[in-house]
ModelCIF file with pLDDT and N, C-alpha, C, O atoms, coordinates in Angstrom:
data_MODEL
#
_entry.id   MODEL 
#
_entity.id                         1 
_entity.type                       polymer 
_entity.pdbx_number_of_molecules   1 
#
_entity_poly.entity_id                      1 
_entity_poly.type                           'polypeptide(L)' 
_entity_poly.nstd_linkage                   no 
_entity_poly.nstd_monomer                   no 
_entity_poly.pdbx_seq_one_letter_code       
;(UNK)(UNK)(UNK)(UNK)(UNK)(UNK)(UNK)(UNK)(UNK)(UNK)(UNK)(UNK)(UNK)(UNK)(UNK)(UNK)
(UNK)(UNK)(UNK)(UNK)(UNK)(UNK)(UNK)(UNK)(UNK)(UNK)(UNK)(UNK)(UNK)(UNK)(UNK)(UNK)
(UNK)(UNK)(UNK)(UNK)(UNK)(UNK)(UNK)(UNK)(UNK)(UNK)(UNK)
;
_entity_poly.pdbx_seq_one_letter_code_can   XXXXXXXXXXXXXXXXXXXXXXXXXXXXXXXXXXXXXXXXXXX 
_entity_poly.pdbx_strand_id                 A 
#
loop_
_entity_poly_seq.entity_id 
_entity_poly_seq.num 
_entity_poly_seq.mon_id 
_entity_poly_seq.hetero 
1 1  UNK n 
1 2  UNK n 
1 3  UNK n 
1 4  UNK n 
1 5  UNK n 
1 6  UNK n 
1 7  UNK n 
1 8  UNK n 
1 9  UNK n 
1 10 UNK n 
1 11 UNK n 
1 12 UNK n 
1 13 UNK n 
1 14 UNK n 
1 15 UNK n 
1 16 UNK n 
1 17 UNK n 
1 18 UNK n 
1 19 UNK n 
1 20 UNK n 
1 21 UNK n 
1 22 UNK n 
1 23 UNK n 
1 24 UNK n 
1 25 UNK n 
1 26 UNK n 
1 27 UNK n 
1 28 UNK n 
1 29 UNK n 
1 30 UNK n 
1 31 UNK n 
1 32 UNK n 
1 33 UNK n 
1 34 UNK n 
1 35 UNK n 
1 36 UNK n 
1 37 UNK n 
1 38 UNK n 
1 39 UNK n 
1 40 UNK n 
1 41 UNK n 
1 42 UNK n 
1 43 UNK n 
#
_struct_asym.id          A 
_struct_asym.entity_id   1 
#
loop_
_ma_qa_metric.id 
_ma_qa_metric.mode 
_ma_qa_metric.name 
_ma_qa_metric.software_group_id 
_ma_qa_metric.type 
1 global pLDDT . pLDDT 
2 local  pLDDT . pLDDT 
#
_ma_qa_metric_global.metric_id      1 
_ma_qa_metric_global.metric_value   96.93 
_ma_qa_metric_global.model_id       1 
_ma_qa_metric_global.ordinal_id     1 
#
loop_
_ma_qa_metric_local.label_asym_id 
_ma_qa_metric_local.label_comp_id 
_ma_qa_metric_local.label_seq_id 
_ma_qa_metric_local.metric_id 
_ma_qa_metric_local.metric_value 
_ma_qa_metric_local.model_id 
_ma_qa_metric_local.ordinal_id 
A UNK 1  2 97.00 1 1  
A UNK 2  2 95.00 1 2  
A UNK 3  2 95.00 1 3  
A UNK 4  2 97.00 1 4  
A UNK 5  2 98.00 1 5  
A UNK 6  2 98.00 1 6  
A UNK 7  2 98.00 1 7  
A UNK 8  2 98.00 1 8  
A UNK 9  2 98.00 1 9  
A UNK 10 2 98.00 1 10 
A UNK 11 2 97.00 1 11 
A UNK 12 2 97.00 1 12 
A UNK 13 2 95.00 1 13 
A UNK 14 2 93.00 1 14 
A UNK 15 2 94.00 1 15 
A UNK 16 2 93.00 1 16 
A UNK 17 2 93.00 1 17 
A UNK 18 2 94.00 1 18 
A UNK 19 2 96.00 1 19 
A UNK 20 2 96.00 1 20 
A UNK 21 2 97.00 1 21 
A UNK 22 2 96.00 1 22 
A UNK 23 2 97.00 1 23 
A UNK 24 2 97.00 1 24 
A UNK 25 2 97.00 1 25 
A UNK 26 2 98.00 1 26 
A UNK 27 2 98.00 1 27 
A UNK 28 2 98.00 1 28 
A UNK 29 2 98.00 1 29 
A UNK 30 2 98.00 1 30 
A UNK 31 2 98.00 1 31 
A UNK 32 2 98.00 1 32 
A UNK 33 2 98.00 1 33 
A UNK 34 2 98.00 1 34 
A UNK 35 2 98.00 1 35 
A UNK 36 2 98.00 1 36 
A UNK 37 2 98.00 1 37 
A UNK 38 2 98.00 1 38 
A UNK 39 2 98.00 1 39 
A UNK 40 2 98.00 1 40 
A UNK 41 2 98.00 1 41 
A UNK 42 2 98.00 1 42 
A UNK 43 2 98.00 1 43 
#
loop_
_atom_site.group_PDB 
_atom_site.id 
_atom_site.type_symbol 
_atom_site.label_atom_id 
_atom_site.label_alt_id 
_atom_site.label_comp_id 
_atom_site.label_asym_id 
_atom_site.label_entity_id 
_atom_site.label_seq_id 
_atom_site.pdbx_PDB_ins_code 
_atom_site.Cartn_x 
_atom_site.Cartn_y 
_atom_site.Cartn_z 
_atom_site.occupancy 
_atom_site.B_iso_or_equiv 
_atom_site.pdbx_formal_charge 
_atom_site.auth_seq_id 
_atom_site.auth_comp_id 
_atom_site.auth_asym_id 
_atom_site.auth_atom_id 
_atom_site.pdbx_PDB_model_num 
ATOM 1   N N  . UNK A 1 1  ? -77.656 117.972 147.376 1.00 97.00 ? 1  UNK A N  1 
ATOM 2   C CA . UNK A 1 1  ? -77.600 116.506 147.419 1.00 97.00 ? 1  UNK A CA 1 
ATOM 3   C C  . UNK A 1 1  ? -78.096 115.955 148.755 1.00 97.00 ? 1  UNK A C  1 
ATOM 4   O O  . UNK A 1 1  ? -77.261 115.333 149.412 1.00 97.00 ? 1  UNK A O  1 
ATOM 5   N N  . UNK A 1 2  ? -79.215 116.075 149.212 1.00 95.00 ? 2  UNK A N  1 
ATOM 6   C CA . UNK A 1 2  ? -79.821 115.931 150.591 1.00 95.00 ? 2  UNK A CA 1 
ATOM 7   C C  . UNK A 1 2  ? -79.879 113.903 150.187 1.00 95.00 ? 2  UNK A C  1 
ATOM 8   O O  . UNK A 1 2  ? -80.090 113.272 151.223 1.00 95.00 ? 2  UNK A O  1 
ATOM 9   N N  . UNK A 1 3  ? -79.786 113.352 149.418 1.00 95.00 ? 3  UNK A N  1 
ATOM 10  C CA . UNK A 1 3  ? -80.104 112.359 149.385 1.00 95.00 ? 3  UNK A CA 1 
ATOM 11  C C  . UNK A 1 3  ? -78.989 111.267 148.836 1.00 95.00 ? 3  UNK A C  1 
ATOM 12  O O  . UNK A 1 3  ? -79.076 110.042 148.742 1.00 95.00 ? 3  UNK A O  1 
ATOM 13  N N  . UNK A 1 4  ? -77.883 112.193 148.501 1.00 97.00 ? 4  UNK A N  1 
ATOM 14  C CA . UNK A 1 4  ? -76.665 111.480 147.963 1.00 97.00 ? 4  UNK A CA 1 
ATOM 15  C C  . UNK A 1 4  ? -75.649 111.977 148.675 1.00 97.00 ? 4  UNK A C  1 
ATOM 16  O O  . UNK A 1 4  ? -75.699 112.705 149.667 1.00 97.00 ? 4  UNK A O  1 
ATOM 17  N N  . UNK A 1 5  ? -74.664 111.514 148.075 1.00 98.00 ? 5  UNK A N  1 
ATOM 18  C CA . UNK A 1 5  ? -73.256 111.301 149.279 1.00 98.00 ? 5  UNK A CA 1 
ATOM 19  C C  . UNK A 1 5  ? -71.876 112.553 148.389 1.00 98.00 ? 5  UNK A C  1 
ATOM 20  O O  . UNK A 1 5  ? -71.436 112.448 147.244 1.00 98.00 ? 5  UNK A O  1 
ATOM 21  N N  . UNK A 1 6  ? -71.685 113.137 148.967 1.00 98.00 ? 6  UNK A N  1 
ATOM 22  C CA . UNK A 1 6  ? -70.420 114.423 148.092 1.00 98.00 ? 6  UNK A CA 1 
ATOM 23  C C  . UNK A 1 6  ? -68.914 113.841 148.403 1.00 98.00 ? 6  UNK A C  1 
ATOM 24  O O  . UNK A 1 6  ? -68.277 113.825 149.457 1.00 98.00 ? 6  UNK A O  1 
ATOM 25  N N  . UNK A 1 7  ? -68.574 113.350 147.030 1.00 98.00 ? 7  UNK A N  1 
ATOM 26  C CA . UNK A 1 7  ? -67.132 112.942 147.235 1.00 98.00 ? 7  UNK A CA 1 
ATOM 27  C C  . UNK A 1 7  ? -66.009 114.217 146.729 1.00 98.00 ? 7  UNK A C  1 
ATOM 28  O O  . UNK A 1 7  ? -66.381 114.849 145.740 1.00 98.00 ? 7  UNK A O  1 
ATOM 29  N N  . UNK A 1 8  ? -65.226 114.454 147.093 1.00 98.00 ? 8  UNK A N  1 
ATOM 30  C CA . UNK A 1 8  ? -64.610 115.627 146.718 1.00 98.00 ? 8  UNK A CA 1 
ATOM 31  C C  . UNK A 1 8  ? -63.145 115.032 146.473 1.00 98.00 ? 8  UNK A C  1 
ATOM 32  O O  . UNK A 1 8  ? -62.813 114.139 147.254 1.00 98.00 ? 8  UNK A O  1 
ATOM 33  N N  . UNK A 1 9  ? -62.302 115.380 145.571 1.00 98.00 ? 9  UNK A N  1 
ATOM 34  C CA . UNK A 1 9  ? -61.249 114.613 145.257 1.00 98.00 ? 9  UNK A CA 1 
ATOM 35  C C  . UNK A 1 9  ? -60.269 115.452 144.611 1.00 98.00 ? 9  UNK A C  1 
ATOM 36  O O  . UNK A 1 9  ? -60.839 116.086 143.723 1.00 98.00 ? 9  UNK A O  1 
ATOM 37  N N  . UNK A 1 10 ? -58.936 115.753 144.679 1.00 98.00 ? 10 UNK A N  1 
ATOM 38  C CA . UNK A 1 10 ? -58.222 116.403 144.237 1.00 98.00 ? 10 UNK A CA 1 
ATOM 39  C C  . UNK A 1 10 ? -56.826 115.711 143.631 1.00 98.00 ? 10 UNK A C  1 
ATOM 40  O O  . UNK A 1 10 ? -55.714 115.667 144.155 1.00 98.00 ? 10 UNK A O  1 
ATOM 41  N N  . UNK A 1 11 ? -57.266 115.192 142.360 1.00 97.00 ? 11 UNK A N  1 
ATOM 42  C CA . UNK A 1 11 ? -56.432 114.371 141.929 1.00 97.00 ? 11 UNK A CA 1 
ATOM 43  C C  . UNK A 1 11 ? -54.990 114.684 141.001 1.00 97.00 ? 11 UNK A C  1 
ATOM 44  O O  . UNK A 1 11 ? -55.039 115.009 139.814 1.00 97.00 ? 11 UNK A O  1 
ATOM 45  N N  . UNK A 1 12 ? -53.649 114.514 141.818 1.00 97.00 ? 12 UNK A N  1 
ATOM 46  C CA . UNK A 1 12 ? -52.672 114.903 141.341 1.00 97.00 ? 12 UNK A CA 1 
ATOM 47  C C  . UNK A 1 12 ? -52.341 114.596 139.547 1.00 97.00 ? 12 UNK A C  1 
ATOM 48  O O  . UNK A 1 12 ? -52.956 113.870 138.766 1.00 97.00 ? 12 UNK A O  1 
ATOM 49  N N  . UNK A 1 13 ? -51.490 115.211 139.389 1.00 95.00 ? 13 UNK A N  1 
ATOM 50  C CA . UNK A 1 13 ? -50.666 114.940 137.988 1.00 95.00 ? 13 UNK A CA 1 
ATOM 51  C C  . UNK A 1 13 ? -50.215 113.726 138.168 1.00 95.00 ? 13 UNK A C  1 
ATOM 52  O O  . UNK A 1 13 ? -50.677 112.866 137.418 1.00 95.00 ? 13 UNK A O  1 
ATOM 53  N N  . UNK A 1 14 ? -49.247 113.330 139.149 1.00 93.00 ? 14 UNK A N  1 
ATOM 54  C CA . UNK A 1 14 ? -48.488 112.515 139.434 1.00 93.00 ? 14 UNK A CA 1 
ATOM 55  C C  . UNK A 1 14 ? -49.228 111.112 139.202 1.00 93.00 ? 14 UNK A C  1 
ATOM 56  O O  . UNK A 1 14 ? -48.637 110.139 138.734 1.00 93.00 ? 14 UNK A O  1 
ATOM 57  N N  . UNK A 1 15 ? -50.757 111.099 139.625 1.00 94.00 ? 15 UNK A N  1 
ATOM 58  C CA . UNK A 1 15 ? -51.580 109.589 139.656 1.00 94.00 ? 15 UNK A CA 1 
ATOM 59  C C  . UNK A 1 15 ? -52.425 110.142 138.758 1.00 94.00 ? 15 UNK A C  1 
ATOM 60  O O  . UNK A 1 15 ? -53.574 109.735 138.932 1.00 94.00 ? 15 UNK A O  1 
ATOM 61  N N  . UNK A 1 16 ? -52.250 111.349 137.354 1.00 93.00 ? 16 UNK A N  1 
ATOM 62  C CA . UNK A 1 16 ? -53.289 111.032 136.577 1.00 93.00 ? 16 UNK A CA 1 
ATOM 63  C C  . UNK A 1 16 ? -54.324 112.441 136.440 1.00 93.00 ? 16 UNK A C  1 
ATOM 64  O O  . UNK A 1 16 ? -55.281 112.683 135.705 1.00 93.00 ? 16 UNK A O  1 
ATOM 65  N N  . UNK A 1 17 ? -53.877 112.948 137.140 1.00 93.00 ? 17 UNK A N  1 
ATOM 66  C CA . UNK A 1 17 ? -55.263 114.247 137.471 1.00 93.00 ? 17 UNK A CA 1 
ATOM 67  C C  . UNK A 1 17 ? -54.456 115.582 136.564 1.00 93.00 ? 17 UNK A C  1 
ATOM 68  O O  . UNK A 1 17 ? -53.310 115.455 136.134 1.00 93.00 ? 17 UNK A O  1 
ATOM 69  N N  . UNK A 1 18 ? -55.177 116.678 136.402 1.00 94.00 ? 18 UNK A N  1 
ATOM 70  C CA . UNK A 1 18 ? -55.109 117.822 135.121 1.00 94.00 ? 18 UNK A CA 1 
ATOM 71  C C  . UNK A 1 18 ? -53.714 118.312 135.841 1.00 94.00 ? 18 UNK A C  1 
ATOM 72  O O  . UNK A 1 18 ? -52.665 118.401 135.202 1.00 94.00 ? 18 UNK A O  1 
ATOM 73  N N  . UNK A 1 19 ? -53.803 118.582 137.067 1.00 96.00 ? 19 UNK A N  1 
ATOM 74  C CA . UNK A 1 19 ? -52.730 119.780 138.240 1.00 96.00 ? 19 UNK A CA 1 
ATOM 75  C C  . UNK A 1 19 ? -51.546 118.932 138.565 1.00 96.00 ? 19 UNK A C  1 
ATOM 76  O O  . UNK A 1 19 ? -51.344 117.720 138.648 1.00 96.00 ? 19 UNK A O  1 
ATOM 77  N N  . UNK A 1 20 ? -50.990 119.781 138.685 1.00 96.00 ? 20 UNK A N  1 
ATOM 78  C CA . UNK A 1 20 ? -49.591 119.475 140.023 1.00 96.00 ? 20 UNK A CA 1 
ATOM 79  C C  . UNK A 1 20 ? -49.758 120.398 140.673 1.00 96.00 ? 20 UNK A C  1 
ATOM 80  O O  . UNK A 1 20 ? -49.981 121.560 140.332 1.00 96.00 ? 20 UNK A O  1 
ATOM 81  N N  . UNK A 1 21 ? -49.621 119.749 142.107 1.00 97.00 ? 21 UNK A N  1 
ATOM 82  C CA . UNK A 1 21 ? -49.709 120.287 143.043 1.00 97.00 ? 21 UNK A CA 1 
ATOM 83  C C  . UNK A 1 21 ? -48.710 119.971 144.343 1.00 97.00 ? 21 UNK A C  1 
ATOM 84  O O  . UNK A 1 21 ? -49.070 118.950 144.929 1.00 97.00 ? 21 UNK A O  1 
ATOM 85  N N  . UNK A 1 22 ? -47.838 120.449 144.778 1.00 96.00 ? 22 UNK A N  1 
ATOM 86  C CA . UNK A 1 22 ? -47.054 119.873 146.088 1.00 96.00 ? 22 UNK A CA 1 
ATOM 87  C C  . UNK A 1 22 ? -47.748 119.950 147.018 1.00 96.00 ? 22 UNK A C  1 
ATOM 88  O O  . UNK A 1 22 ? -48.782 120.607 147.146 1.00 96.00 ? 22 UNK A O  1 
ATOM 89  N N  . UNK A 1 23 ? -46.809 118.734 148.333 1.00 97.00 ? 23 UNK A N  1 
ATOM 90  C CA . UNK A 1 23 ? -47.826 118.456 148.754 1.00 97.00 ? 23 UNK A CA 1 
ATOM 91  C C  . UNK A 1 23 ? -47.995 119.406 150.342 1.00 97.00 ? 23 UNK A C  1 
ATOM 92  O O  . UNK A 1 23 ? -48.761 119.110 151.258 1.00 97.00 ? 23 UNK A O  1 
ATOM 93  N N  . UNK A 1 24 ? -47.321 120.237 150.314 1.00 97.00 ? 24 UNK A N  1 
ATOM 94  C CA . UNK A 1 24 ? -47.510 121.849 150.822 1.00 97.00 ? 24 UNK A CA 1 
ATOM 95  C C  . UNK A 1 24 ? -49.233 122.339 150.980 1.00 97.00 ? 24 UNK A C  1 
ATOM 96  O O  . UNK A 1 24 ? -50.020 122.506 151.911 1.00 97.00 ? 24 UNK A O  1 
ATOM 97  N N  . UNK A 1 25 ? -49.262 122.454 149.369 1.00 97.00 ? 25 UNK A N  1 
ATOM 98  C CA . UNK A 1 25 ? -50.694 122.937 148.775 1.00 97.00 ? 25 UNK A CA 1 
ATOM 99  C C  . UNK A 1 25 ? -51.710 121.899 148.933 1.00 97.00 ? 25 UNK A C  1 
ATOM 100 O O  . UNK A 1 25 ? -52.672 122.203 149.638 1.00 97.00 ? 25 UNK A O  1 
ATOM 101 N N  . UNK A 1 26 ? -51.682 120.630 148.369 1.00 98.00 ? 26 UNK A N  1 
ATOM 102 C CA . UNK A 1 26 ? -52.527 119.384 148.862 1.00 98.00 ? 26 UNK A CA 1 
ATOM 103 C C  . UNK A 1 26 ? -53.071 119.456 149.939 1.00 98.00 ? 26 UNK A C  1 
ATOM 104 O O  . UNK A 1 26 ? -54.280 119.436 150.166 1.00 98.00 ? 26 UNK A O  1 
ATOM 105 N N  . UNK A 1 27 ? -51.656 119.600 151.139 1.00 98.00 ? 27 UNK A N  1 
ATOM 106 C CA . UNK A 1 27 ? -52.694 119.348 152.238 1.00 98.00 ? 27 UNK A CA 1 
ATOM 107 C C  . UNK A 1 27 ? -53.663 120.684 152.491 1.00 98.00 ? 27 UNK A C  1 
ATOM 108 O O  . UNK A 1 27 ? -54.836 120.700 152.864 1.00 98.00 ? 27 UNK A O  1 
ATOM 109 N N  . UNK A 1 28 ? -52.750 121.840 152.151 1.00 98.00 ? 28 UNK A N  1 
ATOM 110 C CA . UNK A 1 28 ? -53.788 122.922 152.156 1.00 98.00 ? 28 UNK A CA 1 
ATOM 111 C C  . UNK A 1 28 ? -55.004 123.309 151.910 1.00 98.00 ? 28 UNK A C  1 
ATOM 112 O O  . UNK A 1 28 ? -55.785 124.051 152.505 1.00 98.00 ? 28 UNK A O  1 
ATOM 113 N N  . UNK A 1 29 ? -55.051 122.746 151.019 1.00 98.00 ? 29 UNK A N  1 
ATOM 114 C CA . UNK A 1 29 ? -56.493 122.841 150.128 1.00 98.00 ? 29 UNK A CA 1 
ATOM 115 C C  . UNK A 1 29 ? -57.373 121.965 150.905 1.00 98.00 ? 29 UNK A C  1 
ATOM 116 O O  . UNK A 1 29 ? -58.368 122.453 151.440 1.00 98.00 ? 29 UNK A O  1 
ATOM 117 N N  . UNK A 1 30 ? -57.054 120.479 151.041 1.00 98.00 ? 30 UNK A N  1 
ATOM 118 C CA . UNK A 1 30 ? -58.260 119.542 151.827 1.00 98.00 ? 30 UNK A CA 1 
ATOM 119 C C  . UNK A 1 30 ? -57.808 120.144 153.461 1.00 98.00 ? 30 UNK A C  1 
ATOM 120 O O  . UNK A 1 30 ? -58.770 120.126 154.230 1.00 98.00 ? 30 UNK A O  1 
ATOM 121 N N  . UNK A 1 31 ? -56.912 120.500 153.882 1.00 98.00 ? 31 UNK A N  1 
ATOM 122 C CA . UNK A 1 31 ? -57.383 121.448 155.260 1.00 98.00 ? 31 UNK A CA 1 
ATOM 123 C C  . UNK A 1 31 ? -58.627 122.215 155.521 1.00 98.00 ? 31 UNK A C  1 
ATOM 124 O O  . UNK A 1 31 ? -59.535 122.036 156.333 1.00 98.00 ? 31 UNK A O  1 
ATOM 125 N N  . UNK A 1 32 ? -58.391 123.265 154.465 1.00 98.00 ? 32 UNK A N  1 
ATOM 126 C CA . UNK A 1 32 ? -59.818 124.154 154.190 1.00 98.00 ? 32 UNK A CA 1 
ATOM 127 C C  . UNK A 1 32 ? -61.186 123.430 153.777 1.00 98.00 ? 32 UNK A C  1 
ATOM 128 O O  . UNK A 1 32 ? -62.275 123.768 154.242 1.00 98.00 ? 32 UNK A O  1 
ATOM 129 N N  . UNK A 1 33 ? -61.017 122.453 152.902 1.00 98.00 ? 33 UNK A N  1 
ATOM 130 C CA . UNK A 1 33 ? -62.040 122.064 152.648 1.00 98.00 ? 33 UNK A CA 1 
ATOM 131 C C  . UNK A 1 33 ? -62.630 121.274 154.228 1.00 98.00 ? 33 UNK A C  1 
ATOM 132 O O  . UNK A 1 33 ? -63.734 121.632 154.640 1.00 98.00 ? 33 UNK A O  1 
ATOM 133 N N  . UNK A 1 34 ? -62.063 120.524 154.800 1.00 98.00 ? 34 UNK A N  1 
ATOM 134 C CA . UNK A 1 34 ? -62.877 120.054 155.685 1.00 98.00 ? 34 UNK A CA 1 
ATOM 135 C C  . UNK A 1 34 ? -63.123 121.136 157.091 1.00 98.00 ? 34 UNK A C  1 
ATOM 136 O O  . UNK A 1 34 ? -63.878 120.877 158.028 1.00 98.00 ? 34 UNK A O  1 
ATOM 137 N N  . UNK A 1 35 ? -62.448 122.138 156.982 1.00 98.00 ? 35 UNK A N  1 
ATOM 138 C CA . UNK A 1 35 ? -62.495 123.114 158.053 1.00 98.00 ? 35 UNK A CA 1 
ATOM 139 C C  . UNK A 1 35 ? -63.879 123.831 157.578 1.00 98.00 ? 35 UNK A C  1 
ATOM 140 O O  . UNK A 1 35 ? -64.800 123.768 158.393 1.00 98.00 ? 35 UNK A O  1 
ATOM 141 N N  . UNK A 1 36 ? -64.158 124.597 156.179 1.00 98.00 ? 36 UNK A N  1 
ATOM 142 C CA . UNK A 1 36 ? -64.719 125.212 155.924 1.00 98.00 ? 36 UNK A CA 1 
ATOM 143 C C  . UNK A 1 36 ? -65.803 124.606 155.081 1.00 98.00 ? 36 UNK A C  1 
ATOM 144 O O  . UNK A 1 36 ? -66.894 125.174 155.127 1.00 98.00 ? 36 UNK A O  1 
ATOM 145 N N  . UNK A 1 37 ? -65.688 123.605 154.362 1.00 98.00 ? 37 UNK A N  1 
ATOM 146 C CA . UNK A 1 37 ? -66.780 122.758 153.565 1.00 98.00 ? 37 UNK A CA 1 
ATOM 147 C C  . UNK A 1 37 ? -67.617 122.356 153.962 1.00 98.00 ? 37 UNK A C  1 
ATOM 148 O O  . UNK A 1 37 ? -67.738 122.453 155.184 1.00 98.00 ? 37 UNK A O  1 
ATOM 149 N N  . UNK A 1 38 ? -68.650 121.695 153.212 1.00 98.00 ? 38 UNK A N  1 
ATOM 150 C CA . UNK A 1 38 ? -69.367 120.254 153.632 1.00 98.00 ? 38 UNK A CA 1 
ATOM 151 C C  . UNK A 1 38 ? -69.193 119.353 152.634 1.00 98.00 ? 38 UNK A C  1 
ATOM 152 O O  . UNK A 1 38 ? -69.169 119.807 151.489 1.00 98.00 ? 38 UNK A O  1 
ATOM 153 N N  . UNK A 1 39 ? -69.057 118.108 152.802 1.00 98.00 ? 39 UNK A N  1 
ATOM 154 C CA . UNK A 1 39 ? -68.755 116.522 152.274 1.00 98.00 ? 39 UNK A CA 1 
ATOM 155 C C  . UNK A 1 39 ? -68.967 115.829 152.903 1.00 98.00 ? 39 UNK A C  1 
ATOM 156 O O  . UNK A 1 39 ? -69.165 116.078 154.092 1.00 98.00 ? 39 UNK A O  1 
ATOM 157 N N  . UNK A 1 40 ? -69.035 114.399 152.297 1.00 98.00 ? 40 UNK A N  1 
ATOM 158 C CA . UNK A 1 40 ? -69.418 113.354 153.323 1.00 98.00 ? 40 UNK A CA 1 
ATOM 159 C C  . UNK A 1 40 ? -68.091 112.366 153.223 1.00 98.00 ? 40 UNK A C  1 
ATOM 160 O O  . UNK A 1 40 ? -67.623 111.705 154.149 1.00 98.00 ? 40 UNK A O  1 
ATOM 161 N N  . UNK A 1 41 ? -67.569 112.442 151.757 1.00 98.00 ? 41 UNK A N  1 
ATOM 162 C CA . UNK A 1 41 ? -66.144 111.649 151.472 1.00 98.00 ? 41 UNK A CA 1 
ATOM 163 C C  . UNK A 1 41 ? -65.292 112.420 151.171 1.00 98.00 ? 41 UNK A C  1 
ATOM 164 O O  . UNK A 1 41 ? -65.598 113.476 150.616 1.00 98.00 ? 41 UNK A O  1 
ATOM 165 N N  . UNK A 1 42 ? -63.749 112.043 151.507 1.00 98.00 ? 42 UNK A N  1 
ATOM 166 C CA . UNK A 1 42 ? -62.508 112.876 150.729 1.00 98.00 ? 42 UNK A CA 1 
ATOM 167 C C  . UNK A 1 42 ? -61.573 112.044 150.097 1.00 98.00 ? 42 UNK A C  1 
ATOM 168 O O  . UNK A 1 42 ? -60.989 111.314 150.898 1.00 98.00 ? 42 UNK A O  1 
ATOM 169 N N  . UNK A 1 43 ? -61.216 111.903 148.849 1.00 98.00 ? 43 UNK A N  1 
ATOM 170 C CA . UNK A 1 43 ? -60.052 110.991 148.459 1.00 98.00 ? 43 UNK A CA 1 
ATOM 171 C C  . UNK A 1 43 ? -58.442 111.529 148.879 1.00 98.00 ? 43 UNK A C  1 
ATOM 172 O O  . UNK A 1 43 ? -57.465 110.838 148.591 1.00 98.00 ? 43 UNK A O  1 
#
């Protein structure tokens, strides 16, 4: 996507999304992602 924008989003059960996830793991996951990823947005 050299020309568009990467939103990455990890959307709970709680507001609607497939997972539950606590928020232990939540932050875990977007930890790594911005430590180790590339994106330009995070919800």
């Amino acid at each position: 996507l050299p020309h568009k924008l990467l939103l990455a989003t990890f959307r709970t059960k709680a507001e609607g999304g497939q997972q539950a996830i606590d928020d232990a793991g939540y932050a875990a996951l977007y930890q790594q992602l911005l430590a180790q990823g590339e994106l330009d947005l995070l919800d």
